[in-house]
PDB file of N, CA and C in Angstrom:
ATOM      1  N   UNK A   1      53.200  58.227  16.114  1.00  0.00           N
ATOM      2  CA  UNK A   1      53.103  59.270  17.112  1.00  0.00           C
ATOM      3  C   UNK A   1      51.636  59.421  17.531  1.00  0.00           C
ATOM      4  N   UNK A   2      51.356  59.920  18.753  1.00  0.00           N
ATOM      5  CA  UNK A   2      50.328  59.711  18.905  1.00  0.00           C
ATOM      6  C   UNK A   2      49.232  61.156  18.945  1.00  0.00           C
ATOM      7  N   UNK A   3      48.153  61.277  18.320  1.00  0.00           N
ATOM      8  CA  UNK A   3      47.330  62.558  18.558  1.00  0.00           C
ATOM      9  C   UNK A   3      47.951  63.361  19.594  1.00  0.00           C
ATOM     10  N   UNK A   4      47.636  64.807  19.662  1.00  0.00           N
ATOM     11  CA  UNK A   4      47.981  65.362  20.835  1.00  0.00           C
ATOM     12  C   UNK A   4      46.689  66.703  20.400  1.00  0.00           C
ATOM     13  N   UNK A   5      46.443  67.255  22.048  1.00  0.00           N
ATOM     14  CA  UNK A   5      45.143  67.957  21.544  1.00  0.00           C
ATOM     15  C   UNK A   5      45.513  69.123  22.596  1.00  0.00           C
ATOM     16  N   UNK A   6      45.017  70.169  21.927  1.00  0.00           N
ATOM     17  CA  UNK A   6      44.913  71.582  22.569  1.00  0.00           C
ATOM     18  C   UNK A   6      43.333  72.323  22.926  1.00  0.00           C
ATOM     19  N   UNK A   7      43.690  72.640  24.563  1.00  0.00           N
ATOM     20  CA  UNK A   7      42.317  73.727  24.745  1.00  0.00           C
ATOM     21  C   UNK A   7      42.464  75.140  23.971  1.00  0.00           C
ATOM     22  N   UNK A   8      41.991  75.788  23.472  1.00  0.00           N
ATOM     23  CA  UNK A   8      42.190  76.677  23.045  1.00  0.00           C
ATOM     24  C   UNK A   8      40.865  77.803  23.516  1.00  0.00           C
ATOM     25  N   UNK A   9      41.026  78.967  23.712  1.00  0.00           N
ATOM     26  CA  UNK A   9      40.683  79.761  24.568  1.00  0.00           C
ATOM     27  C   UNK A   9      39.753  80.595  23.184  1.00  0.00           C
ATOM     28  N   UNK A  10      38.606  81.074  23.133  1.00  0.00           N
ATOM     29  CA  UNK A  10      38.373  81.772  22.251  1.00  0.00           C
ATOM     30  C   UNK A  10      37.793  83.354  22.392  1.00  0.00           C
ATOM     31  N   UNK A  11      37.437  83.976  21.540  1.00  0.00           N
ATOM     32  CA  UNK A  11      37.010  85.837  22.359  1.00  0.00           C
ATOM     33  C   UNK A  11      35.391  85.123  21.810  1.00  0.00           C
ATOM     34  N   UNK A  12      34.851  84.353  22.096  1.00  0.00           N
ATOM     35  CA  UNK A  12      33.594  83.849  21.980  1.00  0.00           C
ATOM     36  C   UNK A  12      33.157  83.953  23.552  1.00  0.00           C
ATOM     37  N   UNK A  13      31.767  84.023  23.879  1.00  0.00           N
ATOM     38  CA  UNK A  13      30.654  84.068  25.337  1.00  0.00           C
ATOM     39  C   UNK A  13      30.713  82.420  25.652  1.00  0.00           C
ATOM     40  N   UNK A  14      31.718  81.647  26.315  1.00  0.00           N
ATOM     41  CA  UNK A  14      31.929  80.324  26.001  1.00  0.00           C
ATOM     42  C   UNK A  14      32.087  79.784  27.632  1.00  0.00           C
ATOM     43  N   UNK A  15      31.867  79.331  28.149  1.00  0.00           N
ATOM     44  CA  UNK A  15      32.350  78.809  29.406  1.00  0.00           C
ATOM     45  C   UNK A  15      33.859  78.278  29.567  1.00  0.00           C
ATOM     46  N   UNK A  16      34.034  77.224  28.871  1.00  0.00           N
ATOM     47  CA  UNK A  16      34.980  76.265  28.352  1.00  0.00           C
ATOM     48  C   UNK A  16      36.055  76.407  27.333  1.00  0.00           C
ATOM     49  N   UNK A  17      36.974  76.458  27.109  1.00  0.00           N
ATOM     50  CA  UNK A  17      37.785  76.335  25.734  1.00  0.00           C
ATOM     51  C   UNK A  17      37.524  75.190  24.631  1.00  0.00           C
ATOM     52  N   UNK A  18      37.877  75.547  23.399  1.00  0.00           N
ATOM     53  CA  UNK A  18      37.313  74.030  22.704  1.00  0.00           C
ATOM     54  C   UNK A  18      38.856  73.777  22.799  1.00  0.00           C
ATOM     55  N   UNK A  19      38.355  72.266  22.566  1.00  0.00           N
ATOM     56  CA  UNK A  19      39.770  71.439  22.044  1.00  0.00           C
ATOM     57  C   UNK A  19      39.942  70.844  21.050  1.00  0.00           C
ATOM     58  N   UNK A  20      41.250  71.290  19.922  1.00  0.00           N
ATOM     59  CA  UNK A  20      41.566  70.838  18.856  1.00  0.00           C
ATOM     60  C   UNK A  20      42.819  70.231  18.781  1.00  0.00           C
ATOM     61  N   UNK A  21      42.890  69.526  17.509  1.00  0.00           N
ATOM     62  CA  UNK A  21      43.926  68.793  17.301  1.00  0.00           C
ATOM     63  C   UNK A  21      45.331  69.738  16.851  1.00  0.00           C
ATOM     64  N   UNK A  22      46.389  69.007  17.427  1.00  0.00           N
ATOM     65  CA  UNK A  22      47.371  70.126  17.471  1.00  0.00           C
ATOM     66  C   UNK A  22      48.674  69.360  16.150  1.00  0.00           C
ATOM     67  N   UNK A  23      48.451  69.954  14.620  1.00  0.00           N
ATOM     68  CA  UNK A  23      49.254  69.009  13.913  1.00  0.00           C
ATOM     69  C   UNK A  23      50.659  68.383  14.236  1.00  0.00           C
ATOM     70  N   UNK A  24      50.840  67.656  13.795  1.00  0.00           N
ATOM     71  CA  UNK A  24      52.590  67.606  14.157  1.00  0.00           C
ATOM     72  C   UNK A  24      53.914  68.840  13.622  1.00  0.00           C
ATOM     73  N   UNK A  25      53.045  69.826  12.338  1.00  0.00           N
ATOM     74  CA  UNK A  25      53.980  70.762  12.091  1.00  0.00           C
ATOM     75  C   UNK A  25      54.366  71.706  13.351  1.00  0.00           C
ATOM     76  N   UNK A  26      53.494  71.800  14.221  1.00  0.00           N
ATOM     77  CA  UNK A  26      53.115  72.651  15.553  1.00  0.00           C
ATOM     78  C   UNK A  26      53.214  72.303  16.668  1.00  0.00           C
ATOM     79  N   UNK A  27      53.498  71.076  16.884  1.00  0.00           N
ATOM     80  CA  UNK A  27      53.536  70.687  18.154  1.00  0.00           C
ATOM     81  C   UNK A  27      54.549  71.424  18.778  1.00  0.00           C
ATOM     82  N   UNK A  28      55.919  71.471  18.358  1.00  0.00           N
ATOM     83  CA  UNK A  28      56.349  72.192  19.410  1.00  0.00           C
ATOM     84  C   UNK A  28      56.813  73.452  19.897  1.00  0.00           C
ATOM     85  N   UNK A  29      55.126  74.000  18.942  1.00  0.00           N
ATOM     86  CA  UNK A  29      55.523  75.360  19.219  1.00  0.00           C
ATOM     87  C   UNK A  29      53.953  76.041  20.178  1.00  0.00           C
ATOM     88  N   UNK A  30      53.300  74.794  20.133  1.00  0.00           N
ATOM     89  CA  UNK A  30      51.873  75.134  20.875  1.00  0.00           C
ATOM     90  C   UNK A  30      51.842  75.029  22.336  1.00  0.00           C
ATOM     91  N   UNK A  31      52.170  76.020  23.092  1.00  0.00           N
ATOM     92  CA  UNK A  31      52.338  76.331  24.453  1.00  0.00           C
ATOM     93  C   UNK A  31      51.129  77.119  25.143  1.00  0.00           C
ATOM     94  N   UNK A  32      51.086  77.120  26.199  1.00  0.00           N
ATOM     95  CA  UNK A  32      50.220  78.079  27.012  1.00  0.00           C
ATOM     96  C   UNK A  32      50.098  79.118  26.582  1.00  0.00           C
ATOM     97  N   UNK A  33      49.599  80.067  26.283  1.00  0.00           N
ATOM     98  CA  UNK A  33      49.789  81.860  25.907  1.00  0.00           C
ATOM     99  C   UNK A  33      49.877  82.046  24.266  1.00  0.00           C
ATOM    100  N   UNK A  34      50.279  80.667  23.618  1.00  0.00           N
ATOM    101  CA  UNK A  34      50.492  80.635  21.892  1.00  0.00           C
ATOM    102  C   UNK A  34      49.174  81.213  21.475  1.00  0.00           C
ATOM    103  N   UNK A  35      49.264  81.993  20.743  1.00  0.00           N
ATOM    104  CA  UNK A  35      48.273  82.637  19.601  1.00  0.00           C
ATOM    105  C   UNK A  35      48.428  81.361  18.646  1.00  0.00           C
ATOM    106  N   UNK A  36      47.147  81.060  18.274  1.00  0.00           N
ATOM    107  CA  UNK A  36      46.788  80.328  17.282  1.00  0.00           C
ATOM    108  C   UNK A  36      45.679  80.517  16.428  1.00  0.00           C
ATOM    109  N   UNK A  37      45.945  79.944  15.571  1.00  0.00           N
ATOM    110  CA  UNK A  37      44.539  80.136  14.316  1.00  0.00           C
ATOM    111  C   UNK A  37      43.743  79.008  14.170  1.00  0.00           C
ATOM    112  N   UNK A  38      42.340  79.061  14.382  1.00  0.00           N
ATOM    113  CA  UNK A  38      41.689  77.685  14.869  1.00  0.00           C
ATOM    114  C   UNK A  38      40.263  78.064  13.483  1.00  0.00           C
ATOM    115  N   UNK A  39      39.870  76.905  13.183  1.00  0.00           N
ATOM    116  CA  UNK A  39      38.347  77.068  12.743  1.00  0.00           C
ATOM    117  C   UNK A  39      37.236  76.911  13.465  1.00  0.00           C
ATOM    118  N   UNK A  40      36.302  77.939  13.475  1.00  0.00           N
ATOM    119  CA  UNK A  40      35.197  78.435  14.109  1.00  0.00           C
ATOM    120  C   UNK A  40      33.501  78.096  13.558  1.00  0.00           C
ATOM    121  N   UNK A  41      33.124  77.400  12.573  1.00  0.00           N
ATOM    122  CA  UNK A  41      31.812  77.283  11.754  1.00  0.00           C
ATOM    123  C   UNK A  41      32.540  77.460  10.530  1.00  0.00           C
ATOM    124  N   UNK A  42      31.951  78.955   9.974  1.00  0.00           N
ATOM    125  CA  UNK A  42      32.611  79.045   8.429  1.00  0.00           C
ATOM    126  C   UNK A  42      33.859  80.204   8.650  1.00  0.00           C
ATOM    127  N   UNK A  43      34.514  80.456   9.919  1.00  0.00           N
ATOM    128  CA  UNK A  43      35.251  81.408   9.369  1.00  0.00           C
ATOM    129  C   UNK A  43      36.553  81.094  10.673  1.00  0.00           C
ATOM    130  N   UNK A  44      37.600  81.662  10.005  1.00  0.00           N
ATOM    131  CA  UNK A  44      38.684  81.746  11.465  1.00  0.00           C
ATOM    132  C   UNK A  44      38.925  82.125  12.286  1.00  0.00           C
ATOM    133  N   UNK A  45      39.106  81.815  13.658  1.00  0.00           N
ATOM    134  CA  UNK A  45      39.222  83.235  14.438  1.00  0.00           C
ATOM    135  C   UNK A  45      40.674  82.794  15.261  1.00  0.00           C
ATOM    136  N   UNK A  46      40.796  83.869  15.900  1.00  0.00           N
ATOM    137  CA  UNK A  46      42.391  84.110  16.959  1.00  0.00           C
ATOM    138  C   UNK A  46      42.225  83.335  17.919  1.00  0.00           C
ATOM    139  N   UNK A  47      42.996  82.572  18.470  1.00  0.00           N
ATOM    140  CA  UNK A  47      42.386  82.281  19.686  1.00  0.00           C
ATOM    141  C   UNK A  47      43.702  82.005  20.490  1.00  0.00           C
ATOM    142  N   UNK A  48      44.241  81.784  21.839  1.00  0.00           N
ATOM    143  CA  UNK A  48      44.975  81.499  23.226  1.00  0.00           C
ATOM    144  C   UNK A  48      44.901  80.055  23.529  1.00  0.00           C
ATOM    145  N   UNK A  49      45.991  79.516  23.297  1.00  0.00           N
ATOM    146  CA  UNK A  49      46.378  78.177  24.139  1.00  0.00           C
ATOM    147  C   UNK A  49      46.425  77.864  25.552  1.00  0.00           C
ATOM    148  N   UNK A  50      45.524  77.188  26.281  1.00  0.00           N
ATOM    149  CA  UNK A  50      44.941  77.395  27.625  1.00  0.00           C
ATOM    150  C   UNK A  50      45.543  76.342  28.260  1.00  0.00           C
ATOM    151  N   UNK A  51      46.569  76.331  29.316  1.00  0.00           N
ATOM    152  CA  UNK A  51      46.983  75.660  30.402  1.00  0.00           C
ATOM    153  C   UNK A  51      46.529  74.107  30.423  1.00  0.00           C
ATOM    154  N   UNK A  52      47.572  73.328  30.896  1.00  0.00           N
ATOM    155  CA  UNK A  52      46.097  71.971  30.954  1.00  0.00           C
ATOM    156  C   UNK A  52      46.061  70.924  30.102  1.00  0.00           C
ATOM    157  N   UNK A  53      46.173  70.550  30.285  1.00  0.00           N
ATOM    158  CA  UNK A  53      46.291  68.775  29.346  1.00  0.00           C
ATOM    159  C   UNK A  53      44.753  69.070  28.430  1.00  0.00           C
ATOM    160  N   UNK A  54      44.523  68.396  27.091  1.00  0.00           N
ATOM    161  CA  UNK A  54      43.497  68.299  26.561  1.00  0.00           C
ATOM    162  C   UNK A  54      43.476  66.773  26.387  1.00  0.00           C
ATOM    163  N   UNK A  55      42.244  66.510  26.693  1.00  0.00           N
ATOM    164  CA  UNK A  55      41.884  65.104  26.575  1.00  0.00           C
ATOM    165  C   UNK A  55      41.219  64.821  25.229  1.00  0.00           C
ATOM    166  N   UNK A  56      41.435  63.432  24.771  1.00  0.00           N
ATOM    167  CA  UNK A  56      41.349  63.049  23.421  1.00  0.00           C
ATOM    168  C   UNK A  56      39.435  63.762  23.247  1.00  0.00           C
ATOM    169  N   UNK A  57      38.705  64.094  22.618  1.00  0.00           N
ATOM    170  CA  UNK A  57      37.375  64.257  22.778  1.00  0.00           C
ATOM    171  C   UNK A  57      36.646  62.995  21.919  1.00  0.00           C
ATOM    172  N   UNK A  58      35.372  63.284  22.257  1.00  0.00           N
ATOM    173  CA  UNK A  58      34.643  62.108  21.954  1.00  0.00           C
ATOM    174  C   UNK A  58      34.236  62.070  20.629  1.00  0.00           C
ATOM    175  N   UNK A  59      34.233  63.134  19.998  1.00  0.00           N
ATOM    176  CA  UNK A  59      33.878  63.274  18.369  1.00  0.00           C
ATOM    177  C   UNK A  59      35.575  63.832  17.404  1.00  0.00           C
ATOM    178  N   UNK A  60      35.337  64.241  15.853  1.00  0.00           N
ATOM    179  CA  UNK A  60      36.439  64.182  15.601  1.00  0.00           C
ATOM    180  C   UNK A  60      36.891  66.151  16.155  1.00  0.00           C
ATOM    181  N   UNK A  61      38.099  66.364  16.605  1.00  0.00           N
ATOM    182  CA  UNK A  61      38.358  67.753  16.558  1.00  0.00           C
ATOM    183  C   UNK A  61      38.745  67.916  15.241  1.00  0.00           C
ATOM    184  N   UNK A  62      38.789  69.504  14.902  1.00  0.00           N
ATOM    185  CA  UNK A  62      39.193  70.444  13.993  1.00  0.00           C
ATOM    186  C   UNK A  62      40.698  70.321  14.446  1.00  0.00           C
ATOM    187  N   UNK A  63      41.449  70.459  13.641  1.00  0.00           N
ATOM    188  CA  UNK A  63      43.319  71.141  13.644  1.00  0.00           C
ATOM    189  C   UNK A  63      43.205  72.532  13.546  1.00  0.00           C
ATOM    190  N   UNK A  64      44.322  72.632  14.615  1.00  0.00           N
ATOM    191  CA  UNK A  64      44.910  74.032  14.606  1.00  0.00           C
ATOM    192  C   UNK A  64      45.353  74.461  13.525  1.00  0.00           C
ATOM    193  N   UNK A  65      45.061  75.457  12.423  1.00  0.00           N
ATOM    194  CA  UNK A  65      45.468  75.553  11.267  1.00  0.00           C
ATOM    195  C   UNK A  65      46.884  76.463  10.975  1.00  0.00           C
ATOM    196  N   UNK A  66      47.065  77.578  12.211  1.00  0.00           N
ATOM    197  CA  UNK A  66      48.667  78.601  12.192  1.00  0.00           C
ATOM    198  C   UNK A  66      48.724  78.487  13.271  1.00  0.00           C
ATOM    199  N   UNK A  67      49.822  78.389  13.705  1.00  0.00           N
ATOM    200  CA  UNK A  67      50.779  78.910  15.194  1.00  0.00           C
ATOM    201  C   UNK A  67      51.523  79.496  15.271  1.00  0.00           C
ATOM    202  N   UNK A  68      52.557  79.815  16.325  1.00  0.00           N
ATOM    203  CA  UNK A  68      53.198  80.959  16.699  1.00  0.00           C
ATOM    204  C   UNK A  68      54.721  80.643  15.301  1.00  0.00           C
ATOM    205  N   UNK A  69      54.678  82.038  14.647  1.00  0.00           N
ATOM    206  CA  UNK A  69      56.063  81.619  13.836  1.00  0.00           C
ATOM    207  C   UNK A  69      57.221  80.575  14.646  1.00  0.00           C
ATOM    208  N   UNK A  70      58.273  80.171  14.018  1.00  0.00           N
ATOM    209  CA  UNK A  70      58.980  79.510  14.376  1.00  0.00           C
ATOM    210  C   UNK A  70      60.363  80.802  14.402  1.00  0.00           C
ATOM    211  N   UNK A  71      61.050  80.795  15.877  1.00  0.00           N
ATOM    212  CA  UNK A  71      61.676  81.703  16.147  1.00  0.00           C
ATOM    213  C   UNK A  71      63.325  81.578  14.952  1.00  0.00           C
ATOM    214  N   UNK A  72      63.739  82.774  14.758  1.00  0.00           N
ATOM    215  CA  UNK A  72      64.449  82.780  13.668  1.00  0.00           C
ATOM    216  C   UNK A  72      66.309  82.533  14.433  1.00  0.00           C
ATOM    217  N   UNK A  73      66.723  81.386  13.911  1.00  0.00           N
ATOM    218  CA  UNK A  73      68.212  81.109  14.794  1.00  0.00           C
ATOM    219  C   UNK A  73      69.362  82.029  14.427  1.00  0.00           C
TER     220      UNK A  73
END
C-alpha cells in the first residue's frame, strides 16, 4: 500500500499546514474537518485535517498519532 499524507491545520501562527503521515489504522477515518492528534517538537497538540491532497514531502513526516473514534455500528 502506498504512503498516504495529511495537511493538518494547527492553532500555531503558521502560514501553511504541516503534513504528516496518515497510518493505515486511520486512513479511513482521516477526512477534512477530522480532529487529530499530531506531534509538535516535544509535546502534542489538536489539530484539523485540511482539504487538499498532501504531497509526499521531501524529508521524513511525523504520523498522525489519534483520530476521530471509529463510529459505533
Amino acid at each position: 500500500m502506498t504512503e498516504r499524507y495529511a495537511r493538518i491545520a494547527l492553532p500555531l501562527p503558521l502560514f501553511e499546514p504541516y503534513t504528516y503521515r496518515v497510518p493505515d489504522t486511520l486512513a479511513d477515518r482521516i477526512v477534512p474537518g477530522a480532529r487529530v492528534v499530531v506531534p509538535v517538537r516535544a509535546r502534542e497538540l489538536v489539530g484539523i485535517a485540511a482539504p487538499g491532497e498532501a504531497e509526499a514531502p521531501s524529508v521524513t513526516a511525523p504520523e498522525i498519532l489519534a483520530g476521530p473514534a471509529a463510529e459505533a455500528a
